[in-house]
Protein backbone atom coordinates (compact mmCIF):
# COMPACT_ATOMS: atom_id res chain seq x y z
CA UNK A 1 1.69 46.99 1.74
CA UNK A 2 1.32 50.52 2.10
CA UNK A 3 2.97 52.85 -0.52
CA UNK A 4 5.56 55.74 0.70
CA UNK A 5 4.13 59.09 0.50
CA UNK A 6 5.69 61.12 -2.31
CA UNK A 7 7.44 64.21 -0.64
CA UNK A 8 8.34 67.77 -1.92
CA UNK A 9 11.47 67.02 -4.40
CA UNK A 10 14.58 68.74 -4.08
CA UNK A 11 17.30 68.56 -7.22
CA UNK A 12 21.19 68.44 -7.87
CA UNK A 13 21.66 71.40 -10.72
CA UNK A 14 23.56 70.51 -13.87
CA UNK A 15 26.12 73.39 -15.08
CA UNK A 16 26.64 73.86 -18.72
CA UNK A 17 29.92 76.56 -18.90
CA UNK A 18 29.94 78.53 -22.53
CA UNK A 19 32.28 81.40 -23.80
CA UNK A 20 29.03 83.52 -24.08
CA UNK A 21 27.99 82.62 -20.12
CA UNK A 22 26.36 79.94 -18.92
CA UNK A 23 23.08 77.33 -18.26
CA UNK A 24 22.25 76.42 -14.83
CA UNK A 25 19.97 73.53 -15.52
CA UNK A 26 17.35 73.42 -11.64
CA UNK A 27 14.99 70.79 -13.03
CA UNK A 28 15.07 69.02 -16.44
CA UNK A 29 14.05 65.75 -17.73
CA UNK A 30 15.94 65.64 -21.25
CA UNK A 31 17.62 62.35 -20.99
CA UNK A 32 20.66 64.09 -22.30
CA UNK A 33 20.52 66.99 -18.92
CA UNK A 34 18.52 64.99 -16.59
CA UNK A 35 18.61 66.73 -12.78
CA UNK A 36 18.85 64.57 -9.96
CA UNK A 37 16.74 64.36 -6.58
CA UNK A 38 18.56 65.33 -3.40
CA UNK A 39 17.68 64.39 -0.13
CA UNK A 40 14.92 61.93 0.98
CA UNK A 41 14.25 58.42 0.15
CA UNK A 42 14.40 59.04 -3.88
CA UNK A 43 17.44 60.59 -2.92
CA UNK A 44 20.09 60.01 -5.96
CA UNK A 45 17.71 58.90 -8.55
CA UNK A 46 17.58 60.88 -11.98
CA UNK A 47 14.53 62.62 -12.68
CA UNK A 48 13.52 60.81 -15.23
CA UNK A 49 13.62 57.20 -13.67
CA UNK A 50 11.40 59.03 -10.64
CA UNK A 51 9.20 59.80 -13.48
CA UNK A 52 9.00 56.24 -15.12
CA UNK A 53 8.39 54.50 -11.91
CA UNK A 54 5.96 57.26 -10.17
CA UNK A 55 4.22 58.91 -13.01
CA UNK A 56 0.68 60.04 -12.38
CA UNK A 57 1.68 60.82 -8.44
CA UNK A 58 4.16 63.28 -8.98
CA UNK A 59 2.04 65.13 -12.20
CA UNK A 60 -1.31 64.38 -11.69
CA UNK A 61 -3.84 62.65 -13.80
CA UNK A 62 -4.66 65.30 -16.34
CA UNK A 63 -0.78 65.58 -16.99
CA UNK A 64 0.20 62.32 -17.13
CA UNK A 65 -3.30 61.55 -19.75
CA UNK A 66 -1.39 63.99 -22.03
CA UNK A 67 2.41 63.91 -21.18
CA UNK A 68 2.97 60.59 -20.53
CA UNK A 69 6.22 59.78 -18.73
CA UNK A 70 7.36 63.43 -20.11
CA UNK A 71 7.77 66.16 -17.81
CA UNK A 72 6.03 68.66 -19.03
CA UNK A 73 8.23 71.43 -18.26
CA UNK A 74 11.87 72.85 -17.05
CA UNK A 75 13.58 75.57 -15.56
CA UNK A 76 16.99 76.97 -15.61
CA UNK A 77 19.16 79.83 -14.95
CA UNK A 78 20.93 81.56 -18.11
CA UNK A 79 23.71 83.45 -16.67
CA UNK A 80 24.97 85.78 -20.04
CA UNK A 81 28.41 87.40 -19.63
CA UNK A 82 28.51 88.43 -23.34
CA UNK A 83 27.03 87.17 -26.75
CA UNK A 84 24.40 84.24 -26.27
CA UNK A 85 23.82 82.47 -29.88
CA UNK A 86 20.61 83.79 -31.53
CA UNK A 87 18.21 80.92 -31.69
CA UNK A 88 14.71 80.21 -32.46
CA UNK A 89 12.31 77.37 -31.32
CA UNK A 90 9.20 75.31 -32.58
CA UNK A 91 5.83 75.18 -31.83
CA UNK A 92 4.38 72.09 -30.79
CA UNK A 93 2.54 70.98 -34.13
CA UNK A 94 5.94 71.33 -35.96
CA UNK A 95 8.46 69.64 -33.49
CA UNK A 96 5.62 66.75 -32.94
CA UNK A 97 5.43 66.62 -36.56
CA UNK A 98 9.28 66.53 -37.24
CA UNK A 99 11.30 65.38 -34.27
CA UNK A 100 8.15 63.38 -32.06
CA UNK A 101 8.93 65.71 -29.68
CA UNK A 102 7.52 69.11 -27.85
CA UNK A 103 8.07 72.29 -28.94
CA UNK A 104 8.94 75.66 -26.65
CA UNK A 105 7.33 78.03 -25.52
CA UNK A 106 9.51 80.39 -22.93
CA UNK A 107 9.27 83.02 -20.48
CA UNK A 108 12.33 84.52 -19.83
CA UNK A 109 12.17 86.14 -16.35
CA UNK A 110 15.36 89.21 -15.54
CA UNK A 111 16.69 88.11 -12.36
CA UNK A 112 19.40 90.65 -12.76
CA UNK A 113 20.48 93.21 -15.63
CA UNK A 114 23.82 95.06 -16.15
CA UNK A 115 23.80 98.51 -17.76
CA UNK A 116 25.00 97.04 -21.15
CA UNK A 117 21.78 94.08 -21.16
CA UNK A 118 20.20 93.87 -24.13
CA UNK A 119 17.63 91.44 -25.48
CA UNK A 120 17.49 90.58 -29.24
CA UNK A 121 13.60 89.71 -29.61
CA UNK A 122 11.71 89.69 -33.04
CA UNK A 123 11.81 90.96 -36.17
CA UNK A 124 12.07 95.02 -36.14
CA UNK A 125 10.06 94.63 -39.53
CA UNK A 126 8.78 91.89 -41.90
CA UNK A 127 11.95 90.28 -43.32
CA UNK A 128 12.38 87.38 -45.82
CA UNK A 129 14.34 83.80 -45.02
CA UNK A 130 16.94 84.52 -47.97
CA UNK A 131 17.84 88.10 -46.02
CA UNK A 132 17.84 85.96 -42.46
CA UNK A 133 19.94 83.70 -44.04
CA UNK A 134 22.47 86.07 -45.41
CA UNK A 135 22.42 88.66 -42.59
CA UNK A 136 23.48 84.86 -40.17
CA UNK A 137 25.98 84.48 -42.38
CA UNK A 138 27.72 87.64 -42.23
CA UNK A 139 26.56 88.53 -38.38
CA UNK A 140 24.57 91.40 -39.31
CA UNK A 141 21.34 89.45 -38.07
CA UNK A 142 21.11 92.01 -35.12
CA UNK A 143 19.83 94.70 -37.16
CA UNK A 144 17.12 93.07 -38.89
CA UNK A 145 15.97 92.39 -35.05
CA UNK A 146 14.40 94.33 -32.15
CA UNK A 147 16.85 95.62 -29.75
CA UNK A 148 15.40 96.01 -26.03
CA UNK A 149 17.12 96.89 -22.42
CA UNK A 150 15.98 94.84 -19.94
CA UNK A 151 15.68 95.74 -16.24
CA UNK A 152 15.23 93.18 -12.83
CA UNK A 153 11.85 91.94 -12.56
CA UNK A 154 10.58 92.63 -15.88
CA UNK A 155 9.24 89.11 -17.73
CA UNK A 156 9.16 88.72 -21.58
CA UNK A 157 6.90 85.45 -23.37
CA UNK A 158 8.92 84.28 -26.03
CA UNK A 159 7.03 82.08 -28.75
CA UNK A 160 8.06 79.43 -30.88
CA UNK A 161 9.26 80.86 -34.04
CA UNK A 162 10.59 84.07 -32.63
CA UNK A 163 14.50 84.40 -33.27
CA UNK A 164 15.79 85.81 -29.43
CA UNK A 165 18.98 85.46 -27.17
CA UNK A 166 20.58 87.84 -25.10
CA UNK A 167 24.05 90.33 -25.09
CA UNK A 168 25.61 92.01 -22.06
CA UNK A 169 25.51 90.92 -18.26
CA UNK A 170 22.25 89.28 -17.25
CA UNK A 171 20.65 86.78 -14.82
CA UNK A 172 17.61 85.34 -16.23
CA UNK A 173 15.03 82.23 -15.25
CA UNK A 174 13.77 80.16 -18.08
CA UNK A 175 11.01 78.78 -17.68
CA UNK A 176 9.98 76.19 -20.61
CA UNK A 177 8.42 73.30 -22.38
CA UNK A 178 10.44 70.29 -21.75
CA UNK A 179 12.58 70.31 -25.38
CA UNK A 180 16.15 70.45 -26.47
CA UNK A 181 14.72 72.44 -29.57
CA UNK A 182 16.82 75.27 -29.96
CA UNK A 183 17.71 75.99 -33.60
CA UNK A 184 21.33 77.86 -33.75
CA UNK A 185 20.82 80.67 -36.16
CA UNK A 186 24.03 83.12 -35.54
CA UNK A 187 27.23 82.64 -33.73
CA UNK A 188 28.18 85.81 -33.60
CA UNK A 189 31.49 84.71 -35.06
CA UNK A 190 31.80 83.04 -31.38
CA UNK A 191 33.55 79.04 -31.31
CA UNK A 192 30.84 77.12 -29.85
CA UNK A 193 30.92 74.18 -27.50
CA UNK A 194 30.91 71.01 -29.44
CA UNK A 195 27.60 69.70 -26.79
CA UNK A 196 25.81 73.70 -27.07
CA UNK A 197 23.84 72.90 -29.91
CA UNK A 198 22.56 69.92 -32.01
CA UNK A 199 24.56 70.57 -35.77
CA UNK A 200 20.78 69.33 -37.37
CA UNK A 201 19.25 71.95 -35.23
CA UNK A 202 20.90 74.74 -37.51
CA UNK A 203 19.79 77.66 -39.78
CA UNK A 204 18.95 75.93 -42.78
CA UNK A 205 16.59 73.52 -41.05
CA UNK A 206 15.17 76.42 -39.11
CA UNK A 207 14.31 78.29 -42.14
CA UNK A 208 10.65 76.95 -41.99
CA UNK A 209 9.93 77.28 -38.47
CA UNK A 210 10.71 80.75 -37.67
CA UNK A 211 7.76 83.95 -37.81
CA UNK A 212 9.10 86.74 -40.23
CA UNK A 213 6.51 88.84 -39.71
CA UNK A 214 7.12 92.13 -37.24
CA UNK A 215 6.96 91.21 -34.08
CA UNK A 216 3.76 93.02 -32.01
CA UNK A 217 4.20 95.17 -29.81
CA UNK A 218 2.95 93.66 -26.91
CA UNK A 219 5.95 91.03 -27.24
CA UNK A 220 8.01 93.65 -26.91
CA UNK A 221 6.76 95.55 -23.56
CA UNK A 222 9.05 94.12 -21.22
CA UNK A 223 5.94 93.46 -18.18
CA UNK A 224 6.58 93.89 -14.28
CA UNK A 225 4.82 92.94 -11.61
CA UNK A 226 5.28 93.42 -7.40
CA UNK A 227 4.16 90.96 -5.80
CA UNK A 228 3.37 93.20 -3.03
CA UNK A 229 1.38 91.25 -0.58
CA UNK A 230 1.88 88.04 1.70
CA UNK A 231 1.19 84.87 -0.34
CA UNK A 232 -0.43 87.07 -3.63
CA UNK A 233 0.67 85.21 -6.28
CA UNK A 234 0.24 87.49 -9.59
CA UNK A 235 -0.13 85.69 -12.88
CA UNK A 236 2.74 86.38 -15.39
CA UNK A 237 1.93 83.69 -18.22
CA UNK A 238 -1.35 81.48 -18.64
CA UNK A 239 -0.80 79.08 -21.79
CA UNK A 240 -1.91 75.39 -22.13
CA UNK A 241 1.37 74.20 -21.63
CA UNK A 242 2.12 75.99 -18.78
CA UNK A 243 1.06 78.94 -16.17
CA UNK A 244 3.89 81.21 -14.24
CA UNK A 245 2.84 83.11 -11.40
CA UNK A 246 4.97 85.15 -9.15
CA UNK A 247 4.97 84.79 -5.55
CA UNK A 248 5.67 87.34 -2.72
CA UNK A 249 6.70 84.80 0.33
CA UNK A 250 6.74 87.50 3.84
CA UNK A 251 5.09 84.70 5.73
CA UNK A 252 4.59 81.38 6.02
CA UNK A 253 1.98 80.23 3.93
CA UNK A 254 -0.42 77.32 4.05
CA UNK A 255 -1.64 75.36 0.54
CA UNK A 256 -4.19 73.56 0.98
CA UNK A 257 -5.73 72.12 -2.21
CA UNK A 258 -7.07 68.26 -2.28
CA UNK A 259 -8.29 69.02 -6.16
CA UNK A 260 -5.48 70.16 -7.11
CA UNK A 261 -4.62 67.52 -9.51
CA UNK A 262 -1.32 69.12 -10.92
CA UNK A 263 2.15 69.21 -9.58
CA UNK A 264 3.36 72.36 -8.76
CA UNK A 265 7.49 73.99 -8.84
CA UNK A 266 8.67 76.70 -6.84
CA UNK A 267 11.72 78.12 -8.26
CA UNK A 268 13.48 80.65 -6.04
CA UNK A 269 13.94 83.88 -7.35
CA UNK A 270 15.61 85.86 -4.36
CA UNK A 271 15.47 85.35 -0.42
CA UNK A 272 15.51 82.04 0.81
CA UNK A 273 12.97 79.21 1.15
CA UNK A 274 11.40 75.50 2.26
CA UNK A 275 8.65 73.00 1.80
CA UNK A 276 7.20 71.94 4.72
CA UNK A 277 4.82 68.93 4.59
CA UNK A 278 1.90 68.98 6.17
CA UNK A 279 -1.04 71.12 7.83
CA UNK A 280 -0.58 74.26 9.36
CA UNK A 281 -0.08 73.19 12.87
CA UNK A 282 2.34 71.01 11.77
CA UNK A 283 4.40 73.85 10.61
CA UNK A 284 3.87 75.26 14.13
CA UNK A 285 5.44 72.58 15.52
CA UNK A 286 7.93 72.41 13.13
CA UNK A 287 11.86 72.52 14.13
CA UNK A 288 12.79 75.67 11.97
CA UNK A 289 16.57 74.57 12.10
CA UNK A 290 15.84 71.29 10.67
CA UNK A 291 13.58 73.39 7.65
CA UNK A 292 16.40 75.67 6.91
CA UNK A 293 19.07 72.72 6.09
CA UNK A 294 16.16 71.88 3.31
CA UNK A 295 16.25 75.65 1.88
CA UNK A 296 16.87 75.07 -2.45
CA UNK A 297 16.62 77.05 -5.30
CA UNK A 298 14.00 74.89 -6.55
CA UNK A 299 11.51 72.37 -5.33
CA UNK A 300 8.49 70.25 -6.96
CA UNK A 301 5.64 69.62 -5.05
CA UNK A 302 3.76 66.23 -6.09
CA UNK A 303 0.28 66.13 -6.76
CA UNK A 304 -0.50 63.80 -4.15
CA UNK A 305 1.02 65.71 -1.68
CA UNK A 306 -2.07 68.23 -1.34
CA UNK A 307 -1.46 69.61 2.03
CA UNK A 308 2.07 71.93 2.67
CA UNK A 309 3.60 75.07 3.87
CA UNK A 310 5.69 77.51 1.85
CA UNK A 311 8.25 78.27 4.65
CA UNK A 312 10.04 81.97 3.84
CA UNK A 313 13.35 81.81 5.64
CA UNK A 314 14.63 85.18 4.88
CA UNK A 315 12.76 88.43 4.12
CA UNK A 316 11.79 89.26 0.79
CA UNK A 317 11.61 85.86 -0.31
CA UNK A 318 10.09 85.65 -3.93
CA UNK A 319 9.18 82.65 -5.87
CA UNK A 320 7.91 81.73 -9.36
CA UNK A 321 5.26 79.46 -9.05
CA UNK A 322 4.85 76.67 -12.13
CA UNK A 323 1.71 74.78 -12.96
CA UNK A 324 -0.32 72.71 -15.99
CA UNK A 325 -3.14 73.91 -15.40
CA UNK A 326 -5.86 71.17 -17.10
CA UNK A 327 -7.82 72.15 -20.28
CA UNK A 328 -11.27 72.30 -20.61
């Protein structure tokens, strides 16, 4: 019997509501925030039981030899309306080692930024766990760390081991390994929500995992990039665990790549867009009405599905663009 063709996946979004703001989960396969598909004939399922049951076909081969039945990666929006915890996360040697699990690297893209954003990013200079410690205790951490103001557009990488979060009004994409692995280290004095953090995730057992030395300088250079031209897509981050490119969408635009091997996501970062299966003429003949009822905020593309059109449906679309890219 011939198998159904894996289509571009659309999800339901998960809302996590916090005093500090809030987490607006687009794709995640945690078990404990697992997105659901919309639309289609996988329509309802939870990511994760898509995953189990089509594996390989949505990630590729060179994924799913490393990953497993593990998505490799999620994305979410972190709206802040005032004082996100500070929190730090492990690398993958450490959160294999610990918790059999993957660490967390992030890139933190500024949708939007109020006059009064700031980012809290690094150590300002070397520091010492027993001043960390007491400085969390008393919420005076802030001034042991770097203090930046973010603008829309700019992009910050944010390590494992790196003590971050975010003050003020912002709008920001996350982009990250798949991993519940954020370590609470200051509350700002805030009550937390009893689900917000893991209590064995705290500062004492984040003591060992977190880089005291100064942060560098070139973590701290908030990076922009226009994606000025028709279907350019400028790299942002290149790591093993995942690239993030960002894509300028002004007209349609045809992919076309049978070696792909690798699932690809398209998270929407303003304008409006679609996934149209299919060759170029089929987007041609394509009823546009029909396309725009399938407009989301995010969309994976399987790995089998080789052949598409990126379908802008309102001008000045942009995109971030998520792949595993396979290692050499």
């Amino acid at each position: 019997m011939e198998k159904k063709k894996l289509y571009p996946l659309h999800f339901g979004a998960i809302d996590d509501i916090y005093n500090w703001g809030s987490e607006h989960w687009r794709m995640a396969d945690l078990g404990y925030r697992d997105t659901f598909i919309t639309g289609g004939w996988l329509g309802g399922n939870a990511f994760a039981d898509v995953m189990e049951t089509y594996l390989d076909r949505i990630t590729g081969d060179h994924i799913f030899d490393f990953y497993g039945a593990q998505f490799p990666f999620q994305i979410k929006d972190v709206k802040v309306k005032g004082k996100m915890p500070l929190r730090v996360s492990p690398d993958d040697e450490m959160a294999r080692n610990r918790y059999d699990h993957l660490g967390k690297e992030k890139l933190w893209y500024i949708r939007s930024a109020g006059r009064d954003a700031r980012l809290l990013l690094g150590f300002k200079e070397n520091c010492d766990a027993s001043a960390l410690y007491e400085a969390c205790m008393n919420g005076t951490a802030d001034r042991l760390l770097n203090v930046l103001q973010p603008i829309e557009g700019q992009y910050f990488h944010i390590p494992p081991g790196t003590p971050h979060c975010a003050w003020g009004s912002l709008d920001i994409i996350e982009v990250s390994e798949s991993s519940a692995l954020d370590f609470l280290l200051c509350p700002w004095g805030q009550e937390l929500s009893s689900d917000e953090f893991d209590p064995e995730l705290n500062l004492v057992q984040a003591l060992d995992i977190i880089d005291f030395g100064k942060a560098p300088s070139e973590l701290l250079t908030g990076k922009t990039v226009q994606a000025d031209n028709a279907g350019a897509a400028k790299s942002l981050l290149k790591l093993p665990q995942f690239s993030v490119n960002l894509l300028s969408l002004d007209q349609p635009l045809h992919v076309n790549s049978p070696e792909a091997g690798s699932c690809t996501a398209y998270a929407l970062v303003k304008g409006s867009f679609a996934v149209v299966p299919g060759d170029a003429e089929t987007l041609k003949n394509a009823d546009m009405s029909v396309a725009s009822k399938q407009a989301a905020d995010t969309v994976l593309v399987p790995s089998e599905l080789t052949d598409f059109n990126l379908l802008p449906l309102r001008e000045g679309t942009t995109l971030l663009e998520v792949i595993v890219e396979a290692q050499n």
